[in-house]
N, C-alpha and C. Protein backbone atom coordinates (compact mmCIF):
# COMPACT_ATOMS: atom_id res chain seq x y z
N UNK A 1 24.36 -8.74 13.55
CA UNK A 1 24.80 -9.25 12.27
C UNK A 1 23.63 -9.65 11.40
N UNK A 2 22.61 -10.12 11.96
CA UNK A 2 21.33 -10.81 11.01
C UNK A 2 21.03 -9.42 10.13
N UNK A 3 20.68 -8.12 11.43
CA UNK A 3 20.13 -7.09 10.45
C UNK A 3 20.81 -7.19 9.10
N UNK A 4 22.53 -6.88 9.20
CA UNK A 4 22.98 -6.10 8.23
C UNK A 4 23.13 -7.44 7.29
N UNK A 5 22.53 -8.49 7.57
CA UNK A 5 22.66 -9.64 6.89
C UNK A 5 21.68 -9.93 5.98
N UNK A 6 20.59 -9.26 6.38
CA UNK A 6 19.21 -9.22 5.98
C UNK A 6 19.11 -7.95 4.65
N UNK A 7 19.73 -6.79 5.40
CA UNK A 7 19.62 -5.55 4.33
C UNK A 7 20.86 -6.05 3.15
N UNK A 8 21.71 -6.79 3.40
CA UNK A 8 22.78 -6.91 2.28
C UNK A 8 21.77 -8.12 1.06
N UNK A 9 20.76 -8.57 1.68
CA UNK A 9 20.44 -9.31 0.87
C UNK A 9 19.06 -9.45 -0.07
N UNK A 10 18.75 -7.67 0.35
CA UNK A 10 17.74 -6.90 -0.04
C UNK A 10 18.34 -5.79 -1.57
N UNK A 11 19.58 -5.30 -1.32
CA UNK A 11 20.35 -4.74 -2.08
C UNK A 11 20.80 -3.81 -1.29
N UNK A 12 20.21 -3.56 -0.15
CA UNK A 12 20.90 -2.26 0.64
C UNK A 12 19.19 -1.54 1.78
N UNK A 13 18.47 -2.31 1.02
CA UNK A 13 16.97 -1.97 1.38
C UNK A 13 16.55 -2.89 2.51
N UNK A 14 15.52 -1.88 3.18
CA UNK A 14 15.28 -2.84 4.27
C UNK A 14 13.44 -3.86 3.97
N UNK A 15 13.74 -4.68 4.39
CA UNK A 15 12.75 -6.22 3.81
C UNK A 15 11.82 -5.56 3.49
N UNK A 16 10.86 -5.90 2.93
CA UNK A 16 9.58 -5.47 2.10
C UNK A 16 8.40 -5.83 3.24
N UNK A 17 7.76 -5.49 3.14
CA UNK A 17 7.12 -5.47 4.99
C UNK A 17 5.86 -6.51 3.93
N UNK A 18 5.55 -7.84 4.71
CA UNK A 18 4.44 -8.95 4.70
C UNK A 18 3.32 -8.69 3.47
N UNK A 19 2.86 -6.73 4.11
CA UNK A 19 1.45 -6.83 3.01
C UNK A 19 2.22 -6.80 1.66
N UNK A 20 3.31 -6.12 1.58
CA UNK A 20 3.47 -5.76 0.18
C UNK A 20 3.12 -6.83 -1.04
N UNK A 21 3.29 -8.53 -0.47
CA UNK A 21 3.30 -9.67 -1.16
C UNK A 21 2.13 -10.85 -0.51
N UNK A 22 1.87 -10.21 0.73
CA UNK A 22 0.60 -11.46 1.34
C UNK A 22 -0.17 -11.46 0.38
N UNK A 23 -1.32 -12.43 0.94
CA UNK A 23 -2.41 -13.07 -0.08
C UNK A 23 -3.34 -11.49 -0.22
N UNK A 24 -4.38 -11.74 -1.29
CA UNK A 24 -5.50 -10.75 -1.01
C UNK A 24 -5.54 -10.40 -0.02
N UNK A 25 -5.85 -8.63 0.25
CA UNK A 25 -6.66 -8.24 1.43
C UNK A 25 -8.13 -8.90 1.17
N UNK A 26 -8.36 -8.18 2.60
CA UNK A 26 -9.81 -8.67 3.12
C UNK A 26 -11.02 -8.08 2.03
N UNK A 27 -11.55 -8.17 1.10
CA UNK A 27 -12.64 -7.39 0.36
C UNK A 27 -13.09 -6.18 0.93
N UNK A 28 -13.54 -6.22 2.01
CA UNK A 28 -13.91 -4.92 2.16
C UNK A 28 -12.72 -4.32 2.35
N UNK A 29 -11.78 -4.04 2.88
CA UNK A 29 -10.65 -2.99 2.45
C UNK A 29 -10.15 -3.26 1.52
N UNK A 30 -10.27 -4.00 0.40
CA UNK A 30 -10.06 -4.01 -0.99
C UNK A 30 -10.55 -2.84 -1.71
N UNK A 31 -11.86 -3.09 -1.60
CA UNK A 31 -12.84 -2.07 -1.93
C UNK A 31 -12.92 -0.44 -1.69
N UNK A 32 -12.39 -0.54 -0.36
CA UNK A 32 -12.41 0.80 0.36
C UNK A 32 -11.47 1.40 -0.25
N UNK A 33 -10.03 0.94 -0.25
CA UNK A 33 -8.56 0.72 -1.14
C UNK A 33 -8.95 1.60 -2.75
N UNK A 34 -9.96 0.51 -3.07
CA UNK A 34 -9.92 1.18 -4.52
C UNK A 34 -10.97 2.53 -4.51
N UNK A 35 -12.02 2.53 -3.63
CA UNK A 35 -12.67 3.72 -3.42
C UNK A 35 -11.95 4.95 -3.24
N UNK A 36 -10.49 4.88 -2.12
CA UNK A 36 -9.79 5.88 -1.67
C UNK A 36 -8.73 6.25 -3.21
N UNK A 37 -8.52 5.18 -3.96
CA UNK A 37 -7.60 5.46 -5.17
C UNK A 37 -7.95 6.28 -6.53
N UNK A 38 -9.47 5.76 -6.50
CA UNK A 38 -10.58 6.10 -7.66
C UNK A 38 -10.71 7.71 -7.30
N UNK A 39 -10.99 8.03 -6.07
CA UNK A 39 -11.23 9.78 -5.31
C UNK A 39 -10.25 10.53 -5.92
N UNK A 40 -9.48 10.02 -5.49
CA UNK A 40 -7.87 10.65 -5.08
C UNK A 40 -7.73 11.11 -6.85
N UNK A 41 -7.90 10.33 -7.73
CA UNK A 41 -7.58 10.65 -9.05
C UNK A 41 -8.99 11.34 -10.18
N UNK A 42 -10.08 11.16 -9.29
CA UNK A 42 -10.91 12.09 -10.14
C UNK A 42 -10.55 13.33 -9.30
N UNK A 43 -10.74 13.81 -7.92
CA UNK A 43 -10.18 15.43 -8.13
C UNK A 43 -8.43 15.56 -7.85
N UNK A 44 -7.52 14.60 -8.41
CA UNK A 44 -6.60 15.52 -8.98
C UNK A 44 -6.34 14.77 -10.46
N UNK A 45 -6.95 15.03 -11.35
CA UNK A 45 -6.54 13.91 -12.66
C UNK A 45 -5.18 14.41 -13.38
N UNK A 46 -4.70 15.70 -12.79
CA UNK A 46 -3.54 16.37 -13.35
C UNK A 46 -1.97 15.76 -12.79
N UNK A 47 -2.23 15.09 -11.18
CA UNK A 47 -1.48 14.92 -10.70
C UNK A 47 -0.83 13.52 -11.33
N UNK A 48 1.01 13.64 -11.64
CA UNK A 48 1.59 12.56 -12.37
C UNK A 48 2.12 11.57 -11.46
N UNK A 49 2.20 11.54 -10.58
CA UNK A 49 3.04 11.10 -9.41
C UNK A 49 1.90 10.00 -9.04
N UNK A 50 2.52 8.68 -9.22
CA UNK A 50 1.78 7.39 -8.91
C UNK A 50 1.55 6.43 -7.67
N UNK A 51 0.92 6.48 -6.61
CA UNK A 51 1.05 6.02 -5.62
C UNK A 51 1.26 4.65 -6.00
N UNK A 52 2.07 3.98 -4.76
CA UNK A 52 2.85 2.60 -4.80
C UNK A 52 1.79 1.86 -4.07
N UNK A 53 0.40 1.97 -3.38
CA UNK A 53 -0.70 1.83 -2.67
C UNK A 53 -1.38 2.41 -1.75
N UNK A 54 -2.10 1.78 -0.71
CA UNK A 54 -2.98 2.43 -0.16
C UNK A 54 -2.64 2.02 1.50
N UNK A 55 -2.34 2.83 2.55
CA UNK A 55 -2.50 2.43 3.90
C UNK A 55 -3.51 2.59 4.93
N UNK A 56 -4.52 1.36 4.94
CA UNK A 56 -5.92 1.54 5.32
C UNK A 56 -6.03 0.73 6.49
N UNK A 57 -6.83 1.42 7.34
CA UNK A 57 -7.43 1.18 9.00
C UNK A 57 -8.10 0.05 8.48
N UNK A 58 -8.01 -1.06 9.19
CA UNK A 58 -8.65 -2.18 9.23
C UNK A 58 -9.86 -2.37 10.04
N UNK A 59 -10.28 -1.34 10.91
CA UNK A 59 -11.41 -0.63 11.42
C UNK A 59 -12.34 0.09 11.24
N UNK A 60 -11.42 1.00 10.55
CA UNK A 60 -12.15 2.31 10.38
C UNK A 60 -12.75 2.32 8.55
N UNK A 61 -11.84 1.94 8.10
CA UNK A 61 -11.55 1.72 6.71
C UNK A 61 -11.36 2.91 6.18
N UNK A 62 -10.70 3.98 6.84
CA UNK A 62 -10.09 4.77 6.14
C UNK A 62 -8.78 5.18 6.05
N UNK A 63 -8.26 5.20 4.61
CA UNK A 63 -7.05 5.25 4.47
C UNK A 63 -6.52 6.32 3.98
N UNK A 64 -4.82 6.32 3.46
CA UNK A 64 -4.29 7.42 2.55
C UNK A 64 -3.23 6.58 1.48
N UNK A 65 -3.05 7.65 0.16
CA UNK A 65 -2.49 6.44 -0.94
C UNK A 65 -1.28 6.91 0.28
N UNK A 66 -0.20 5.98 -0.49
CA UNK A 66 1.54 5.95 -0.46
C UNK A 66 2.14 6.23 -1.52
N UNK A 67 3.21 7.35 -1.34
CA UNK A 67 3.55 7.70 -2.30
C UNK A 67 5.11 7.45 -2.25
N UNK A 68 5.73 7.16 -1.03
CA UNK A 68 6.80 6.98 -1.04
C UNK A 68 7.72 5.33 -0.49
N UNK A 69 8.58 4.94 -1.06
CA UNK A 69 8.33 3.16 -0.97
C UNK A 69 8.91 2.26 0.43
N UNK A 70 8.50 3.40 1.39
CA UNK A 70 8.83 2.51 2.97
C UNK A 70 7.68 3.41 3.64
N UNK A 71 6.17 2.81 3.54
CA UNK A 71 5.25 2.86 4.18
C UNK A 71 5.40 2.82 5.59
N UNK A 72 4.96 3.59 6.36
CA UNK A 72 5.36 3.10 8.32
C UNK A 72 3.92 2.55 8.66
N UNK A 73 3.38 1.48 8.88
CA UNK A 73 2.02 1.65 9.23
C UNK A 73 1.94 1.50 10.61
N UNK A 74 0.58 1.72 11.22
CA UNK A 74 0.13 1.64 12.58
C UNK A 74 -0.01 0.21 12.75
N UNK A 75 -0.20 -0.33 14.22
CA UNK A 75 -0.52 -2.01 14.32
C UNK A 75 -2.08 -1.54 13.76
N UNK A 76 -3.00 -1.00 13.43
CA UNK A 76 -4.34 -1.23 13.22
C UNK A 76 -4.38 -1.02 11.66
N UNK A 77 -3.16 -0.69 10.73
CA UNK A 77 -3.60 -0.79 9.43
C UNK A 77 -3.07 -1.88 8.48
N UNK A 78 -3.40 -1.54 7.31
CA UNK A 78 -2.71 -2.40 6.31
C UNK A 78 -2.05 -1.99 5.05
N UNK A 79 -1.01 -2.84 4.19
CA UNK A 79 -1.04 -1.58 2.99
C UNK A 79 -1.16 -2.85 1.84
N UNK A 80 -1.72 -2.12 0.78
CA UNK A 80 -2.05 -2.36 -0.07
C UNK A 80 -1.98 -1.60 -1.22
N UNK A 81 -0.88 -2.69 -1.88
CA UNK A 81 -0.30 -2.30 -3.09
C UNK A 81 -1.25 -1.86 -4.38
N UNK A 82 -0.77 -0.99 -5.06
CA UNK A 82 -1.29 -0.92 -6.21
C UNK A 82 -1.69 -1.47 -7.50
N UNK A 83 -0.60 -2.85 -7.30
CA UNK A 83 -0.40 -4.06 -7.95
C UNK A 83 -2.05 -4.56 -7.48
N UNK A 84 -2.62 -4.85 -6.32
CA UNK A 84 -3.75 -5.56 -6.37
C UNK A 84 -5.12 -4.57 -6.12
N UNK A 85 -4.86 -3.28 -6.08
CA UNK A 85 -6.02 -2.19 -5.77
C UNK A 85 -6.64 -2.04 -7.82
N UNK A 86 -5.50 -1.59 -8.67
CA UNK A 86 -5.48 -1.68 -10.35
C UNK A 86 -6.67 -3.34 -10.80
N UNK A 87 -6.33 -4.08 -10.69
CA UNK A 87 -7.13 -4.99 -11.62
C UNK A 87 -8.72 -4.54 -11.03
N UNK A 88 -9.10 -4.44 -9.72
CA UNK A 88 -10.44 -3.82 -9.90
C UNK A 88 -11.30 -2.53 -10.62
N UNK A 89 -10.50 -2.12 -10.75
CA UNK A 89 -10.64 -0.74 -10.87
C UNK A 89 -11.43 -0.48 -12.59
N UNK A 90 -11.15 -1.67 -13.56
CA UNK A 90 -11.17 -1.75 -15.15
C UNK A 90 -12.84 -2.09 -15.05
């Protein structure tokens, strides 16, 4: 009952997973975040389709954007929204 208690009170969606709203990431995968976002849009500047963020190895620091809005991540990554990858980027 909690699940369907939980998704009824989402709108039908299931919870927004921690990173989407935690505090800042860590700077350096901040950075890496906006490095992988900045790439991604100088060689395709044609492409219209807006990633919702970035899901990056907290190890490795390499990531891929997200393009679709239920990210699956690994226990070793993180995601990071576009909401906080954008203000660096200006």
């Amino acid at each position: 009952m909690q699940g369907s208690q939980q998704l009824r009170n989402t709108g039908g969606l299931p919870p927004i997973p921690p990173d989407f709203t935690g505090p800042l990431p860590d700077p350096a995968l901040l950075k890496a975040a906006r490095h992988i976002y900045r790439t991604y849009y100088e060689v395709h500047p044609e492409e219209m389709q807006r990633p919702i963020g970035v899901a990056i190895s907290r190890t490795t620091r390499r990531g891929k954007l997200i393009f679709n809005n239920k990210p699956i991540l690994l226990p070793h990554e993180s995601f990071i929204p576009l909401t906080q990858i954008e203000p660096g980027l200006h």
